[in-house]
Protein backbone atom coordinates (compact mmCIF):
# COMPACT_ATOMS: atom_id res chain seq x y z
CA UNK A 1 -38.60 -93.72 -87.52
CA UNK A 2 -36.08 -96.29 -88.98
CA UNK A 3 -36.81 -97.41 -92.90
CA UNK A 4 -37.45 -101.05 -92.00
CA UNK A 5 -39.92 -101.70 -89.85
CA UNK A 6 -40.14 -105.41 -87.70
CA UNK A 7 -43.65 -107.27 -86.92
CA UNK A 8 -43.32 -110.48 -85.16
CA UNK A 9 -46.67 -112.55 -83.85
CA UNK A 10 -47.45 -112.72 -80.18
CA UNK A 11 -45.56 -116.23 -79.59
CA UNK A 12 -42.28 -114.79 -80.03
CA UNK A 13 -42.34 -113.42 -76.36
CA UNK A 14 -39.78 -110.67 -76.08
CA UNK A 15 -39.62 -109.12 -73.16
CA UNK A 16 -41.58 -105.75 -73.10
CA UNK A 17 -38.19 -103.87 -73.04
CA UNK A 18 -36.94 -105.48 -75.64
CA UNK A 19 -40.23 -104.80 -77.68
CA UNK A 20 -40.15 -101.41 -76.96
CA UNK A 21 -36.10 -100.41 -77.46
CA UNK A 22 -36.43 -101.56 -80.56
CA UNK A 23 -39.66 -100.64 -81.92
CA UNK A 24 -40.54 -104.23 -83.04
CA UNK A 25 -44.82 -104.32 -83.52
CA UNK A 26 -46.44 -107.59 -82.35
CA UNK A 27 -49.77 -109.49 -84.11
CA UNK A 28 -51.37 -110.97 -81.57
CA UNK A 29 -53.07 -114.81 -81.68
CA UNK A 30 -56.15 -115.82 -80.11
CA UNK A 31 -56.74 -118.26 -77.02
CA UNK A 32 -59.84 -119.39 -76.65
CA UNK A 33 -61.09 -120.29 -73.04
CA UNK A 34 -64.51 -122.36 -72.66
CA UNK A 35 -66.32 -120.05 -74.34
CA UNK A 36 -64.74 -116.51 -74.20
CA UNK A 37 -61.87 -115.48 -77.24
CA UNK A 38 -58.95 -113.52 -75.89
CA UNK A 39 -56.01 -111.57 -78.00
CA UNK A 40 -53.05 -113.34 -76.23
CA UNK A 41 -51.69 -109.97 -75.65
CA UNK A 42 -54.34 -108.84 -73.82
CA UNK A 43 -54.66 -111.81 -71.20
CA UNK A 44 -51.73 -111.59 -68.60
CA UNK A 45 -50.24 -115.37 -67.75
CA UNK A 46 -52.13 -115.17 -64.40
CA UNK A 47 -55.01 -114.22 -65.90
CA UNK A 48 -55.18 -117.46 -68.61
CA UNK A 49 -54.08 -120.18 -65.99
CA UNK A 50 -56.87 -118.44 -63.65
CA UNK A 51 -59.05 -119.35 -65.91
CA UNK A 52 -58.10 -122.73 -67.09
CA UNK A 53 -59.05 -123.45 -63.33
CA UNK A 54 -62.83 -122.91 -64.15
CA UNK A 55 -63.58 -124.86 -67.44
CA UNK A 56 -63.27 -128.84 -67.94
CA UNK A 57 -61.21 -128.76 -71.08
CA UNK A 58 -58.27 -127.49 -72.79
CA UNK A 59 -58.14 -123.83 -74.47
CA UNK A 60 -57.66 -123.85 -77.88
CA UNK A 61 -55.65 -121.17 -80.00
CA UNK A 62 -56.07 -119.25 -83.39
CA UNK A 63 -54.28 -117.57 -85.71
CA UNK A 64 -54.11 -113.71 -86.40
CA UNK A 65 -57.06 -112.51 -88.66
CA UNK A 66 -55.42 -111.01 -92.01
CA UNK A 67 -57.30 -107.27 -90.79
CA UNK A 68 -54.85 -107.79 -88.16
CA UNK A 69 -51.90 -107.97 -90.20
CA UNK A 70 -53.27 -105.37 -92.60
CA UNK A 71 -53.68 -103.23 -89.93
CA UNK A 72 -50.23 -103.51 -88.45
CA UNK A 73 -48.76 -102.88 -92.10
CA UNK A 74 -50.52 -100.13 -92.75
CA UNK A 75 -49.76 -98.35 -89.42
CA UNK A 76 -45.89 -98.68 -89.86
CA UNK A 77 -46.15 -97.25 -93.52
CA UNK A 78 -47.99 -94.25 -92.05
CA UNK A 79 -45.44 -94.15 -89.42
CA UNK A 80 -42.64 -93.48 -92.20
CA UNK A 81 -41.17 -96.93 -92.82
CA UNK A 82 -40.18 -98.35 -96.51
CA UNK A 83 -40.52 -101.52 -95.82
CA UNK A 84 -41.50 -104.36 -93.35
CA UNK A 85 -40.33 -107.43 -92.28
CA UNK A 86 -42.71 -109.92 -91.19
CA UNK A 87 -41.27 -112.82 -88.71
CA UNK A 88 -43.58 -115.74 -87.78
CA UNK A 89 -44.18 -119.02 -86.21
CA UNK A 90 -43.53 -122.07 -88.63
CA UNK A 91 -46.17 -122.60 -91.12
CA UNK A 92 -45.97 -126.22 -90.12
CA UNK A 93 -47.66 -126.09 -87.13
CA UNK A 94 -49.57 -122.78 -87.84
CA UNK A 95 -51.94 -120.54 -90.65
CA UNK A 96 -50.64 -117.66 -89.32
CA UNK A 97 -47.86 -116.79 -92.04
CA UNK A 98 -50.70 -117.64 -94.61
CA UNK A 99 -52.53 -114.70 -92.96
CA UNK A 100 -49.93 -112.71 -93.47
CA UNK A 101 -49.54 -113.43 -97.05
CA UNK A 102 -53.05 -112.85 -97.48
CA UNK A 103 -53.04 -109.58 -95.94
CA UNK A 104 -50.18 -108.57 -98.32
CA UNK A 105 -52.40 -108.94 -101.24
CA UNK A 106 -54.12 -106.12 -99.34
CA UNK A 107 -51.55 -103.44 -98.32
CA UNK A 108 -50.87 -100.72 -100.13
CA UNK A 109 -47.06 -100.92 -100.01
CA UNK A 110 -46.14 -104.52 -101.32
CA UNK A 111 -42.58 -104.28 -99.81
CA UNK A 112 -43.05 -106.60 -97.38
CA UNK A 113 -40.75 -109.54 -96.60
CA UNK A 114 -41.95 -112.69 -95.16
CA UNK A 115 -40.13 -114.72 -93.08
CA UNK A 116 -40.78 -118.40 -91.73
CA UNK A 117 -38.84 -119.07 -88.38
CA UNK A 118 -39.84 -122.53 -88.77
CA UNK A 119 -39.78 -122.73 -85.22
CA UNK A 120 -41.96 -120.79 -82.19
CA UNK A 121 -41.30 -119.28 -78.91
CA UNK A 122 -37.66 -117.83 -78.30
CA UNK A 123 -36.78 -119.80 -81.78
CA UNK A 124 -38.96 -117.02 -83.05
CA UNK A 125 -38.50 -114.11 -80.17
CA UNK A 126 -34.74 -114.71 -80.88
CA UNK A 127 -34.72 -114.02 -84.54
CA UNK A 128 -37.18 -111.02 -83.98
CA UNK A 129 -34.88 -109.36 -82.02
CA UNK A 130 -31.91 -110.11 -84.01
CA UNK A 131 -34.10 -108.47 -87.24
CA UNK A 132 -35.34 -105.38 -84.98
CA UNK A 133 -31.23 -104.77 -84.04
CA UNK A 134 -30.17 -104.86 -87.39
CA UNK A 135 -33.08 -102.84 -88.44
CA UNK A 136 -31.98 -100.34 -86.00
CA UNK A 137 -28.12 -100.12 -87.16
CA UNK A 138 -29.57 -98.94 -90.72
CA UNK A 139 -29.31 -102.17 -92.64
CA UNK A 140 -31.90 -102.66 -95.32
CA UNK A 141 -34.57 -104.94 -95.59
CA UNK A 142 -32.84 -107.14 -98.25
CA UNK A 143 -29.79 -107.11 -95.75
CA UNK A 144 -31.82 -108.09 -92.96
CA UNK A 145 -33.41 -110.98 -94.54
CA UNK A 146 -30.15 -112.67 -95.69
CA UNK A 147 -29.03 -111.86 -92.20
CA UNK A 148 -31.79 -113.99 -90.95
CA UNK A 149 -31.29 -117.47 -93.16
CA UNK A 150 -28.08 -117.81 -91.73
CA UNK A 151 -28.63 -117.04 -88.35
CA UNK A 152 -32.11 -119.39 -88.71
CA UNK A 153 -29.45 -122.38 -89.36
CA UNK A 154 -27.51 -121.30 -85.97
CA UNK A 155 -30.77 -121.08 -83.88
CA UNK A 156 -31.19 -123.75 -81.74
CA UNK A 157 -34.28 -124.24 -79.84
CA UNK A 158 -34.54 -127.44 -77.31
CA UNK A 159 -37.80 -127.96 -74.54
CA UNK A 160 -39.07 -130.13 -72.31
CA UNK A 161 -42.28 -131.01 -71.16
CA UNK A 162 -44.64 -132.86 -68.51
CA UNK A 163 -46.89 -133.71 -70.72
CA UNK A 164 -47.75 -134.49 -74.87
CA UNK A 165 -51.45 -134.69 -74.20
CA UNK A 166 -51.79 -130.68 -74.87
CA UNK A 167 -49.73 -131.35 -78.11
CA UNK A 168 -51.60 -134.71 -79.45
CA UNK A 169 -55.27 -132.94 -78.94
CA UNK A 170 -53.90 -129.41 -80.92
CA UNK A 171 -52.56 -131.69 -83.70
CA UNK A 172 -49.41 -129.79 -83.32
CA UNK A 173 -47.78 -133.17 -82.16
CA UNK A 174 -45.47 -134.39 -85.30
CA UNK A 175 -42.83 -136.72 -84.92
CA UNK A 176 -43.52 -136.51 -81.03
CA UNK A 177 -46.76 -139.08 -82.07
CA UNK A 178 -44.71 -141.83 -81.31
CA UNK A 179 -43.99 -141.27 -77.55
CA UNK A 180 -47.76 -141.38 -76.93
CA UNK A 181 -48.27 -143.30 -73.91
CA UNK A 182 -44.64 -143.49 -73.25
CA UNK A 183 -44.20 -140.28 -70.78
CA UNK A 184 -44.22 -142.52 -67.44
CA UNK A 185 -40.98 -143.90 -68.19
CA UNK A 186 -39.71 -140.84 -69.77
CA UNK A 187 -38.73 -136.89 -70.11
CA UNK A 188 -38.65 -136.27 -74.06
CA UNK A 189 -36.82 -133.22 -75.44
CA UNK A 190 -37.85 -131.53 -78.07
CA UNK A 191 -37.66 -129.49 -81.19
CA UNK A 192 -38.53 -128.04 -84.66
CA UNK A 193 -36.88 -130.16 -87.20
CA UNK A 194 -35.89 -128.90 -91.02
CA UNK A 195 -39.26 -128.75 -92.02
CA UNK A 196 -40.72 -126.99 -88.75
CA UNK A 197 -42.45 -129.33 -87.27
CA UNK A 198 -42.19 -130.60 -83.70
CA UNK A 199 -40.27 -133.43 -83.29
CA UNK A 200 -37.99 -135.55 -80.80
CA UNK A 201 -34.49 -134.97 -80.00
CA UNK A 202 -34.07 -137.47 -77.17
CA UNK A 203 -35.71 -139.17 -74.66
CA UNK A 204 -34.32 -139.29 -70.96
CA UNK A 205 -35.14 -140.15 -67.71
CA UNK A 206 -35.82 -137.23 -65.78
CA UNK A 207 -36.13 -133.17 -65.74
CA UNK A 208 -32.54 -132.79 -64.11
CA UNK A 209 -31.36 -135.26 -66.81
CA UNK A 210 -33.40 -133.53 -69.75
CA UNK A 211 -31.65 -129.97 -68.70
CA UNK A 212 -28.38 -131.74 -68.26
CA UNK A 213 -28.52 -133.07 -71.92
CA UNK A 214 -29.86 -129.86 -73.72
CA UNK A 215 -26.91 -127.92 -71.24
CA UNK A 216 -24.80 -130.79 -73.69
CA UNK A 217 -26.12 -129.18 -76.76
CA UNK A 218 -25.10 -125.51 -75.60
CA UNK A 219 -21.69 -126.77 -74.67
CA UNK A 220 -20.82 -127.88 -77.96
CA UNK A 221 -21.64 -124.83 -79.94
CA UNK A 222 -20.04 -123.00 -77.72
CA UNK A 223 -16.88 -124.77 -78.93
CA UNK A 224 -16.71 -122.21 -81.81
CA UNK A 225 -15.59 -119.83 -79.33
CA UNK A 226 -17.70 -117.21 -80.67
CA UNK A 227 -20.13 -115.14 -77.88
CA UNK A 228 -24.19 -116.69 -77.74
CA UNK A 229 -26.95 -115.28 -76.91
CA UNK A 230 -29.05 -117.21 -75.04
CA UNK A 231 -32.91 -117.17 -73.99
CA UNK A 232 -34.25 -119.31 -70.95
CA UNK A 233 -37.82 -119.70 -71.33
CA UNK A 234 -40.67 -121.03 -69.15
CA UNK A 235 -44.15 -121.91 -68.98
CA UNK A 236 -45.61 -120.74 -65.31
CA UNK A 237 -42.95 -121.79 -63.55
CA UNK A 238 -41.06 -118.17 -62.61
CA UNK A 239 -38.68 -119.75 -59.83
CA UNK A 240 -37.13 -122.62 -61.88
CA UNK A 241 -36.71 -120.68 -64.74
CA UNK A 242 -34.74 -117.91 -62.52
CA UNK A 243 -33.13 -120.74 -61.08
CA UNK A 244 -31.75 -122.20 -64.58
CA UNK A 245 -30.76 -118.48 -65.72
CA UNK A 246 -28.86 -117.58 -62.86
CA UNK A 247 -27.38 -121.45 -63.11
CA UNK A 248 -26.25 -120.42 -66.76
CA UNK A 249 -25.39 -116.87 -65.83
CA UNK A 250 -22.68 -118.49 -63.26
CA UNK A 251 -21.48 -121.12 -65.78
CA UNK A 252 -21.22 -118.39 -68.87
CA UNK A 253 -20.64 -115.24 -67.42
CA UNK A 254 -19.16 -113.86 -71.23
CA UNK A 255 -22.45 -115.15 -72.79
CA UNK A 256 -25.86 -113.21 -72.51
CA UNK A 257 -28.50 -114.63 -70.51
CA UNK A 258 -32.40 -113.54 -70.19
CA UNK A 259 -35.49 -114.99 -68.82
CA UNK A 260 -38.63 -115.54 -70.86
CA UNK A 261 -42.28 -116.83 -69.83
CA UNK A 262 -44.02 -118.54 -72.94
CA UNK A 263 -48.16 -117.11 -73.16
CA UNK A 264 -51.08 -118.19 -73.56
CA UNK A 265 -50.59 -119.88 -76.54
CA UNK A 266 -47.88 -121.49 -76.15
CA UNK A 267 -48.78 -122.69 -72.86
CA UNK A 268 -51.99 -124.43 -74.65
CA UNK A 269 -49.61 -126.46 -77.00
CA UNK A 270 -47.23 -127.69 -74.69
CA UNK A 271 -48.68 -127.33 -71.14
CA UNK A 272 -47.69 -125.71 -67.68
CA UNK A 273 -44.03 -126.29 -66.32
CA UNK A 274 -42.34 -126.95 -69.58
CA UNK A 275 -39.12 -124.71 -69.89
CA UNK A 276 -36.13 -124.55 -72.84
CA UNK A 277 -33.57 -123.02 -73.86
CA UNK A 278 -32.89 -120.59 -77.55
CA UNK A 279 -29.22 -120.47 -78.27
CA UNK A 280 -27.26 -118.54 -81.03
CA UNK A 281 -24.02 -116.18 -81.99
CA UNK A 282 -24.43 -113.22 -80.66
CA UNK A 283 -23.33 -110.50 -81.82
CA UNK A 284 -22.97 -111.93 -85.77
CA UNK A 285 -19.54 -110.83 -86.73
C-alpha cells in the first residue's frame, strides 16, 4: 500500500479503471428520487433516469454524511497509509468539503489534507487522478498538494446545457441567474469561476456552435505546445459523447482523450444531454 492515500467524492467520475489502477477511494453523495435516498454509487445512470420517468419532480442531491468520510479515513489508515488527501467538489456550490472537515475533527490520524477543486465533474475527476498518479510515483503528501494548486490554475472545465431550470431550482445557479428566461434564443457555456461558483463564459447560438467555441478554448492552450490531457464528459447521451471523443481523438492524436458520463448528481444540477470538456498538461514536466 502506497503512504498517501487519495479520496475523491462520487462527482468526480473516473472511470472504474482508472479508480481501481490507482487505488483512489470514492465518498459517495446522495440523490434523492420522490421519496427513496440512493448513494450515487450505488444507482447505475440507467437506473436514476428510469426512475426520473415515474415521479413529477426533480431529484434532489445531498452531501456525504461526515461517518462517511470518517469511515473512508479510517479504512485507509488501517490499510497502511500515512496520510490522505482529500479532493472535493467546490465548497461554493456544495457542504460536502465541510463534511469532510468535520469528520477530521474525528479521525484518529489528523494528517489529512484537504483540497477544494473549486470546480465538479472532470474539473474534479481530473485533479483526482492527477493526485492518485503522483501518489503512486512515491511523492509525499505535501508534494502532492503543491502539485495540485498549480495544476488547479491549468484546469479548465467548459459545459453546455439544454436547460438552467435544474440549476435555478438546486440554487446551484450563480452568475448563470441572469440568462433565466433567455435559453430560446441561446446555448450558454459554462464554468466555475475563481471563487467556484457556476458562472457564464459565453452565450451562442447553437450546440454545434457552443462545441465549436469551447474546441476555441482547447486550441489556444494548446499553443504552449506542451501534451493535455483531456476528458470528454456527458450526461446520458453515450453516442454524442463518443462522437466528440473520437472527433478530438482525430484532431489531437498526440493528446490523450477519454470518455466520461456525469451521475446522478450531476445529472440533477445540470440536466440530461449536457456534455463538456476538462483540459490540462499532461504529463506535468
Amino acid at each position: 500500500m502506497r503512504k498517501t492515500g487519495i479520496v475523491m467524492d462520487s462527482t468526480g467520475y473516473l472511470t472504474n479503471d482508472i479508480v481501481k489502477q490507482f487505488q483512489i477511494t470514492i465518498v459517495p453523495l446522495s440523490v434523492i428520487i420522490g421519496t427513496e435516498t440512493f448513494s450515487e454509487t450505488e444507482l447505475s445512470n440507467e437506473q436514476y433516469f428510469e426512475k426520473l420517468n415515474h415521479i413529477n419532480s426533480l431529484s434532489t442531491t445531498s452531501q456525504p454524511s461526515v461517518g462517511a468520510f470518517l469511515e473512508a479515513y479510517e479504512s485507509l489508515y488501517s490499510q497502511g497509509v500515512e496520510k490522505i488527501i482529500s479532493l472535493h467538489l467546490s465548497s461554493a456550490i456544495s457542504g460536502t468539503l465541510r463534511s469532510a472537515q468535520m469528520a477530521i475533527e474525528l479521525a484518529s490520524n489528523k494528517k489529512i489534507y484537504l483540497f477544494d477543486c473549486q470546480s465538479s465533474a472532470l474539473g474534479l475527476g481530473a485533479l483526482a487522478w492527477a493526485a492518485a498518479e503522483w501518489a503512486e510515483n512515491g511523492l509525499d503528501a505535501a508534494e502532492i498538494m503543491q502539485n495540485l494548486k498549480s495544476l488547479k490554475e491549468q484546469t479548465e472545465l467548459y459545459f453546455i446545457v439544454n436547460t438552467l431550470e435544474n440549476l435555478r431550482r438546486g440554487g446551484r445557479i450563480g452568475g448563470a441567474a441572469a440568462l433565466i428566461g433567455t435559453l430560446l434564443q441561446i446555448k450558454p457555456i459554462l464554468y466555475f469561476n475563481q471563487q467556484g461558483q457556476i458562472d457564464v463564459f459565453d452565450k451562442v447560438r447553437s450546440r454545434s456552435r457552443a462545441w465549436q467555441r469551447v474546441l476555441d478554448e482547447l486550441t489556444r492552450a494548446m499553443l504552449s505546445g506542451r501534451r493535455f490531457r483531456i476528458c470528454v464528459m456527458h450526461v446520458n447521451i453515450p453516442k454524442e459523447g463518443e462522437e466528440l471523443m473520437e472527433e478530438l481523438k482525430s484532431r489531437y492524436p498526440e493528446h490523450e482523450v477519454r470518455l466520461f458520463e456525469a451521475g446522478a448528481v450531476i445529472a440533477t444540477h445540470v440536466g440530461t444531454g449536457a456534455f463538456g470538456l476538462v483540459f490540462h498538461p499532461w504529463p506535468i514536466e
